[in-house]
N, C-alpha and C. Protein backbone atom coordinates (compact mmCIF):
# COMPACT_ATOMS: atom_id res chain seq x y z
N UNK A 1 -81.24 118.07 47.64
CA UNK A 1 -80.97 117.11 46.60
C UNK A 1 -81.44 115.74 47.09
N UNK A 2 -82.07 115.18 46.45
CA UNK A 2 -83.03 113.74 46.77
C UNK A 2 -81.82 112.56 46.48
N UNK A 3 -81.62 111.58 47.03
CA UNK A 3 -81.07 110.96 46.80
C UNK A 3 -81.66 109.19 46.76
N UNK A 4 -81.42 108.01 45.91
CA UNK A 4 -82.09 107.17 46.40
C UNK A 4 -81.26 106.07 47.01
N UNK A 5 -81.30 105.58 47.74
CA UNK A 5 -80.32 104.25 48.46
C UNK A 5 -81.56 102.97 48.59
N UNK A 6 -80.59 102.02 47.91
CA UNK A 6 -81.24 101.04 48.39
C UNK A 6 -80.81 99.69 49.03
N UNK A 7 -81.16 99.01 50.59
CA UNK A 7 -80.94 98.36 50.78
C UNK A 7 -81.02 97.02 50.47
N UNK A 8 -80.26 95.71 50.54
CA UNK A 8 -80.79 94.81 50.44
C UNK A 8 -81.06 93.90 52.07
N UNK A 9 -82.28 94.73 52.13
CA UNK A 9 -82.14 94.19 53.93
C UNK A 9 -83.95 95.25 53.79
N UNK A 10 -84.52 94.73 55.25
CA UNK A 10 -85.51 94.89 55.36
C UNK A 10 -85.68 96.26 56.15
N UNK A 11 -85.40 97.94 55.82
CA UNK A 11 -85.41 99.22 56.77
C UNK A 11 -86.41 99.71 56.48
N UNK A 12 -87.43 99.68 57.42
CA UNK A 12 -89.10 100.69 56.96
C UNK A 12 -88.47 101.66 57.84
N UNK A 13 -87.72 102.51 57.03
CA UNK A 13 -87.88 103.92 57.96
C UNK A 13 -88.66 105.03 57.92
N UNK A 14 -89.20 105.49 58.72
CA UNK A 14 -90.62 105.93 58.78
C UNK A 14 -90.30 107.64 57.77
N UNK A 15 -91.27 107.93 57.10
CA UNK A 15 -90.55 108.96 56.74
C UNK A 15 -91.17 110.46 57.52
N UNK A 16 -90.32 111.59 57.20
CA UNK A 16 -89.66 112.38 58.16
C UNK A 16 -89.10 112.67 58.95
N UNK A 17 -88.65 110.90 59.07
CA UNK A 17 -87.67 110.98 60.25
C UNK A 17 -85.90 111.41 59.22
N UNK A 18 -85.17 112.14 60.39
CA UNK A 18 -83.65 112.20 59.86
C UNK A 18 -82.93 110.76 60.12
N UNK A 19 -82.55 111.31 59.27
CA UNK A 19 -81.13 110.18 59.39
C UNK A 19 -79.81 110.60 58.82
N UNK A 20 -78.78 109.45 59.05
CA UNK A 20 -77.37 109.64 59.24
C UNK A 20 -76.82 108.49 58.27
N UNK A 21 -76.17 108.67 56.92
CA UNK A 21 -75.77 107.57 56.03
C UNK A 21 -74.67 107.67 55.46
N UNK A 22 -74.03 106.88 55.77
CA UNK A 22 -72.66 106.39 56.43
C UNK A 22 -72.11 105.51 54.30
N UNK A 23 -71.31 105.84 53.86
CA UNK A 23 -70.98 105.46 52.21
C UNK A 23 -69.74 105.37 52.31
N UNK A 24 -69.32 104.09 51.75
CA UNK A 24 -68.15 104.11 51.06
C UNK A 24 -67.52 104.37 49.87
N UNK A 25 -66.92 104.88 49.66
CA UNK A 25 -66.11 105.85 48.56
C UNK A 25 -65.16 104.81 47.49
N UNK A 26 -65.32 104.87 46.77
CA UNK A 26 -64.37 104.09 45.63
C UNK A 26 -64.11 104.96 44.70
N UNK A 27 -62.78 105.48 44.79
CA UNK A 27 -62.15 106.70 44.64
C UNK A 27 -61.70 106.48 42.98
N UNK A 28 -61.61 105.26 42.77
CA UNK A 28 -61.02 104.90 41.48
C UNK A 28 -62.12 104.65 40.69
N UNK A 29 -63.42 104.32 41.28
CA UNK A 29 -64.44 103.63 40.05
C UNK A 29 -65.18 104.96 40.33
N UNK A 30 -65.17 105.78 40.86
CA UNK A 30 -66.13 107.14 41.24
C UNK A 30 -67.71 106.81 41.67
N UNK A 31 -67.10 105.55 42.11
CA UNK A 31 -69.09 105.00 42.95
C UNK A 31 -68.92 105.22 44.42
N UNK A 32 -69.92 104.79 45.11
CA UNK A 32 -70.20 104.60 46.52
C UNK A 32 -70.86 104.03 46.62
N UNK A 33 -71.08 102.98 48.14
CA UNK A 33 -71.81 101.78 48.30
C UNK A 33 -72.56 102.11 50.10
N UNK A 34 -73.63 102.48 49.89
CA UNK A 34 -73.98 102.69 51.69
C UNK A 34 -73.80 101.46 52.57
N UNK A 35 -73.12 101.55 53.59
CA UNK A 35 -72.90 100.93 54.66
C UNK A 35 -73.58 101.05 55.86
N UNK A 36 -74.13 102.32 55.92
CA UNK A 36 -74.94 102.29 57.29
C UNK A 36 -75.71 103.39 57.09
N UNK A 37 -77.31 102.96 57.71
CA UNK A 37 -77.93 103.82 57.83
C UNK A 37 -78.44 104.24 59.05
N UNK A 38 -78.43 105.14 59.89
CA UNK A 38 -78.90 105.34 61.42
C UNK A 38 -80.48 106.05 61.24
N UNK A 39 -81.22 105.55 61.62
CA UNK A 39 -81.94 106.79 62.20
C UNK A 39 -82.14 107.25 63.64
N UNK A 40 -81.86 108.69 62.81
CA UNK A 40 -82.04 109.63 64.58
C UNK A 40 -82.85 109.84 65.48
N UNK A 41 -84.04 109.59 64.86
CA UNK A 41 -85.34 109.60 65.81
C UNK A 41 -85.12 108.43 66.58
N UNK A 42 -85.30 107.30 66.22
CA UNK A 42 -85.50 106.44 66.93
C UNK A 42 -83.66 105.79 67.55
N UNK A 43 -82.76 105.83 66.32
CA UNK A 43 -81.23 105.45 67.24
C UNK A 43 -81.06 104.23 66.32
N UNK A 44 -82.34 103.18 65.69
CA UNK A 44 -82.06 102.25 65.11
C UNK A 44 -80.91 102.22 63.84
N UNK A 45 -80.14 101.08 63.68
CA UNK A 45 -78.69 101.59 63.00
C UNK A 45 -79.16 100.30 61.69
N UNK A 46 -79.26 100.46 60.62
CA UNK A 46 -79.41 99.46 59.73
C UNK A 46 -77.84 99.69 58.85
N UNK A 47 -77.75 98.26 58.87
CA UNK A 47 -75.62 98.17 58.56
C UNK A 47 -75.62 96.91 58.00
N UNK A 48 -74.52 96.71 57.17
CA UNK A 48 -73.95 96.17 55.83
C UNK A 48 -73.39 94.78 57.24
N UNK A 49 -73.00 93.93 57.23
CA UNK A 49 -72.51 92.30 57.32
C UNK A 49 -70.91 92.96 57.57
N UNK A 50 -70.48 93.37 56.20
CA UNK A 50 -69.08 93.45 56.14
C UNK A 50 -68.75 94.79 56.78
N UNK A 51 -67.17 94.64 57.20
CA UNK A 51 -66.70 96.05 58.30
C UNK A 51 -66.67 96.83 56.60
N UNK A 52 -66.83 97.95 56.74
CA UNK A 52 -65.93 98.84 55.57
C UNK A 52 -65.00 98.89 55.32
N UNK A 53 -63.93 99.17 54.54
CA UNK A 53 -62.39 99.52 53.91
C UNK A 53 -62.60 100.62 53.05
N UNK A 54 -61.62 101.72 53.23
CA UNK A 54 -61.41 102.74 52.60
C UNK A 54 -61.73 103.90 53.45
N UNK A 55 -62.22 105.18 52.22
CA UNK A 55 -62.79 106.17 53.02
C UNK A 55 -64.19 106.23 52.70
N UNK A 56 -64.70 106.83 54.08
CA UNK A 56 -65.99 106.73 54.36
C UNK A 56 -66.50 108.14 54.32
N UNK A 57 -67.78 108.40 53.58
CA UNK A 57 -68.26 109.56 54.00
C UNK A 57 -69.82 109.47 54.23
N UNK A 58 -69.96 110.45 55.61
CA UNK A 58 -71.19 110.22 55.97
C UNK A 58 -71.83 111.72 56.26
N UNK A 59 -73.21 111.26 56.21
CA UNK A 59 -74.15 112.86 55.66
C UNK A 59 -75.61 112.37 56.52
N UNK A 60 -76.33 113.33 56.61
CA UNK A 60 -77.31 113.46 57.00
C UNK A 60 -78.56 113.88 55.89
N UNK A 61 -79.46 113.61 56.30
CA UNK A 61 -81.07 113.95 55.99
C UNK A 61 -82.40 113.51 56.15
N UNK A 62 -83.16 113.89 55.30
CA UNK A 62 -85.02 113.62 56.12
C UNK A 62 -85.21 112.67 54.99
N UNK A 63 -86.20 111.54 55.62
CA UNK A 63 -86.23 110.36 54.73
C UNK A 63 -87.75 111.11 54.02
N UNK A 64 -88.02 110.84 52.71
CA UNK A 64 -89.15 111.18 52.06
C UNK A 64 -90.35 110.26 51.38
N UNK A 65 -89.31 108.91 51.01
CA UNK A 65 -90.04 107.65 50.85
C UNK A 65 -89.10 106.77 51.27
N UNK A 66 -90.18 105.60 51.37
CA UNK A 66 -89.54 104.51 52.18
C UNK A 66 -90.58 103.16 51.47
N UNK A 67 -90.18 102.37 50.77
CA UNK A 67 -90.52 101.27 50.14
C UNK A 67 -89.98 99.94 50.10
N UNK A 68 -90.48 99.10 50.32
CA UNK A 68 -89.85 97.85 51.71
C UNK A 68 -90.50 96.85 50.60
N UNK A 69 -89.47 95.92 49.56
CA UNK A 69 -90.42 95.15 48.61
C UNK A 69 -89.83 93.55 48.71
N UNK A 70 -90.57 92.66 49.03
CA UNK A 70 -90.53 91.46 48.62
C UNK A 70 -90.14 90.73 47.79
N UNK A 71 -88.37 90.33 47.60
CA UNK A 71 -88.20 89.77 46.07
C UNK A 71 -87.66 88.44 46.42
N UNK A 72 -87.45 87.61 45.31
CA UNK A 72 -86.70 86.12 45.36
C UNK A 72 -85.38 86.50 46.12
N UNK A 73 -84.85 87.01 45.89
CA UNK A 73 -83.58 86.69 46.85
C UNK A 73 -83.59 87.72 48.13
N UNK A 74 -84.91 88.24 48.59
CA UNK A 74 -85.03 88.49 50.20
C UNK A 74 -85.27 90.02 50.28
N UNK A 75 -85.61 90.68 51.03
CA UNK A 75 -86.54 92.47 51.47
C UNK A 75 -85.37 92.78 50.17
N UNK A 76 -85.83 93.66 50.09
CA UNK A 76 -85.36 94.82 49.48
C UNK A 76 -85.97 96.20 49.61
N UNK A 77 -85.17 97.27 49.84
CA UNK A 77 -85.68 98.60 50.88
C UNK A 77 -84.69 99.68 49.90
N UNK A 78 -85.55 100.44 49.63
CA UNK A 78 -85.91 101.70 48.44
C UNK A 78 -85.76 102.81 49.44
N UNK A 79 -84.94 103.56 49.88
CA UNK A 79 -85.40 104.90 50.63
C UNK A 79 -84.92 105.98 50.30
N UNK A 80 -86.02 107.28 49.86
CA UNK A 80 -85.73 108.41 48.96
C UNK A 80 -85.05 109.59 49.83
N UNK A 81 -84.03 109.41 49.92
CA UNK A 81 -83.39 111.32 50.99
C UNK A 81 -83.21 112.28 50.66
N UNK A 82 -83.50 113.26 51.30
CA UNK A 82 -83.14 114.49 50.92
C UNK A 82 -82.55 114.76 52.01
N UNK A 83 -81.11 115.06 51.18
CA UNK A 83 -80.28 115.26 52.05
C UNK A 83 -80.34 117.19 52.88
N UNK A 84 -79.63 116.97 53.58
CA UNK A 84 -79.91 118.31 54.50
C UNK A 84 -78.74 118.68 54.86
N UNK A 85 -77.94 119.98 55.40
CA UNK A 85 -76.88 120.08 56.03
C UNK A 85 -76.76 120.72 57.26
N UNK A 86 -76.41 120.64 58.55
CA UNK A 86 -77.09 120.65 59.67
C UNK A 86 -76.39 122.34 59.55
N UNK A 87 -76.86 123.67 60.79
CA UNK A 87 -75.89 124.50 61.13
C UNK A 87 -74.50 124.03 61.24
N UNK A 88 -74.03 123.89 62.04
CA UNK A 88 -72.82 122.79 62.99
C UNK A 88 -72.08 122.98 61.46
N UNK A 89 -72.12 122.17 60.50
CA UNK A 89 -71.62 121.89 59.23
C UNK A 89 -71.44 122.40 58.47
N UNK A 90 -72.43 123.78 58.15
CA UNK A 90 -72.50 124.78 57.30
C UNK A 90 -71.40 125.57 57.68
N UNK A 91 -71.54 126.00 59.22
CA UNK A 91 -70.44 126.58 59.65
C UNK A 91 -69.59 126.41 59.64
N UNK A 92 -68.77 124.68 59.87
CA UNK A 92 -67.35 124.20 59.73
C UNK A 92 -66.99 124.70 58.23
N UNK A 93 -67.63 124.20 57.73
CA UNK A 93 -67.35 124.84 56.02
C UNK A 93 -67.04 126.40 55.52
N UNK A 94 -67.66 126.76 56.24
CA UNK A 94 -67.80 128.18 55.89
C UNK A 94 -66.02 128.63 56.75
N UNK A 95 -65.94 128.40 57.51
CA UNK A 95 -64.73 128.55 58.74
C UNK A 95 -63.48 127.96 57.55
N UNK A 96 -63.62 126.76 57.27
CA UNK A 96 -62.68 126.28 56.49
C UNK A 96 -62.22 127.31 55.50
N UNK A 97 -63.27 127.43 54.56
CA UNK A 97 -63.47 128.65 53.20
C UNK A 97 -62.83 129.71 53.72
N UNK A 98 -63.04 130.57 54.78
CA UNK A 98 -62.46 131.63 55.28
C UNK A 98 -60.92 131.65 55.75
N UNK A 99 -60.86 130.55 56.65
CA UNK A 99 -58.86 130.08 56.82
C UNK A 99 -58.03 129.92 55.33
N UNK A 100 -58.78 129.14 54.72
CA UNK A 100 -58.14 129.22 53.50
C UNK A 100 -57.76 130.14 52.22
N UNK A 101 -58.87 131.05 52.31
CA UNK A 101 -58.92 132.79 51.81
C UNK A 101 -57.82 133.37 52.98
N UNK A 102 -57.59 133.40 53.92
CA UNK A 102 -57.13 133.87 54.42
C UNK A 102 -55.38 133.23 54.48
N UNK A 103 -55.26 132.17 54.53
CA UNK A 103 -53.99 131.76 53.88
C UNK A 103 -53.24 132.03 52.74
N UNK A 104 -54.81 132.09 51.61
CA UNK A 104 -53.78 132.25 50.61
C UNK A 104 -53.63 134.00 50.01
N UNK A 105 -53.97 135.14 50.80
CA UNK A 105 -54.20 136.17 50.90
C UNK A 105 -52.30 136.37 51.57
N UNK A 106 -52.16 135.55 52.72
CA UNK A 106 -50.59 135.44 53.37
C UNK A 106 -49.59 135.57 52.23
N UNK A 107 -50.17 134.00 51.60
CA UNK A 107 -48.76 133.47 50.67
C UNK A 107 -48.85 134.54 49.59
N UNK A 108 -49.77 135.20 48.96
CA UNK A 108 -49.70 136.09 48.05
C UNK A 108 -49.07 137.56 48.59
N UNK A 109 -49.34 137.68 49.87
CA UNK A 109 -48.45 139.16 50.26
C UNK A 109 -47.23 138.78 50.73
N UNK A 110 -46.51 137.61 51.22
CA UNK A 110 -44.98 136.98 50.90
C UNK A 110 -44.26 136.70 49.92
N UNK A 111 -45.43 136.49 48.76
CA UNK A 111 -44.71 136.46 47.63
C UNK A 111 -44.07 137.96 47.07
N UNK A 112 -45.34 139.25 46.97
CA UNK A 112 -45.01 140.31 46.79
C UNK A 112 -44.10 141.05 47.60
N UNK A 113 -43.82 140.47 49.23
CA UNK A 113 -42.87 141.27 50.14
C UNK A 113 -43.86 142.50 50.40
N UNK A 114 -43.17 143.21 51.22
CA UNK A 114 -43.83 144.18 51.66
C UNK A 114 -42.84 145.80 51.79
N UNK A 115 -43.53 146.36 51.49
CA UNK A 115 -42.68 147.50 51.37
C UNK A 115 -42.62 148.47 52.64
N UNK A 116 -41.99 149.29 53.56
CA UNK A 116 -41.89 149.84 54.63
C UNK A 116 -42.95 151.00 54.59
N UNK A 117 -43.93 151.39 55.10
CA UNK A 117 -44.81 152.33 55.43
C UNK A 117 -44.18 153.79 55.05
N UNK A 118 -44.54 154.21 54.29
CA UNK A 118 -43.92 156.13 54.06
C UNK A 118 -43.97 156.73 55.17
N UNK A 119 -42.91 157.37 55.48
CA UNK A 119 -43.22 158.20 56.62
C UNK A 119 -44.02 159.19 56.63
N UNK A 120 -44.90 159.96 57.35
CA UNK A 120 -45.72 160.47 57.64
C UNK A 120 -45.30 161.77 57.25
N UNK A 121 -45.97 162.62 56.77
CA UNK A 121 -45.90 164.21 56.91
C UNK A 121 -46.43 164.47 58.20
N UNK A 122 -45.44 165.61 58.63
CA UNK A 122 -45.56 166.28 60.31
C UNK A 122 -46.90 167.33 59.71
N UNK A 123 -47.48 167.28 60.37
CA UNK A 123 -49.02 168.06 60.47
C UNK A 123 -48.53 169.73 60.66
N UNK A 124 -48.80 170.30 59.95
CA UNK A 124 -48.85 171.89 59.65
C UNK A 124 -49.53 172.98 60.40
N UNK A 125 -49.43 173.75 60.94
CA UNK A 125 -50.42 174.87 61.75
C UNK A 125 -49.82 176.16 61.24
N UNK A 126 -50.67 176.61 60.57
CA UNK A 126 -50.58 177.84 60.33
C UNK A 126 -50.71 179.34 61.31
């Protein structure tokens, strides 16, 4: 999924490189505002003035365009992502999904109780 962020700050990040982008969450207006962008190739960290407040969520991916434009009130930086999700992540997720199937598999056989195993028929020889 492509995503576009744009800075108001000057980031030519080269594209194909990954990166790491760091958003703040506004839980009530259902927006987000990027706060930081890292890239991994090189380590360079392009970041907002102000600390953040709230919750933060941050994601990874491969930059695809990168457009760095000249306006009256100073750079302005266009950069197109596609976001990616690493192994590492897929897996935490997947782990999560499974504890939680598996929890609620518990609370549903506590709810029903459990009934004592039939005893066995003694095996026959003729």
């Amino acid at each position: 999924m492509d995503r576009t962020l744009v800075l108001a700050a000057s980031a030519p990040i080269p594209v194909g490189h990954r990166v790491e982008v760091a958003e703040q969450l506004d839980l009530v207006g259902g927006t987000s505002m990027v706060v930081a962008i890292t890239d991994l190739e090189t380590g360079v960290r392009y970041q907002r003035a102000e600390e953040p407040s709230g919750e933060l969520s941050v994601w990874q991916g491969r930059v695809r365009t990168t457009t760095v434009t000249s306006t009256a009130d100073g750079p302005r930086t266009a950069v197109k992502v596609d976001a990616v999700r690493s192994a590492a992540s897929a897996a935490d997720l997947a782990l999560r999904g499974a504890d939680a199937a598996a929890e609620a598999a518990k609370d549903e056989s506590d709810r029903w109780g459990s009934d004592p195993l039939p005893e066995r028929e003694p095996d026959r020889f003729w």
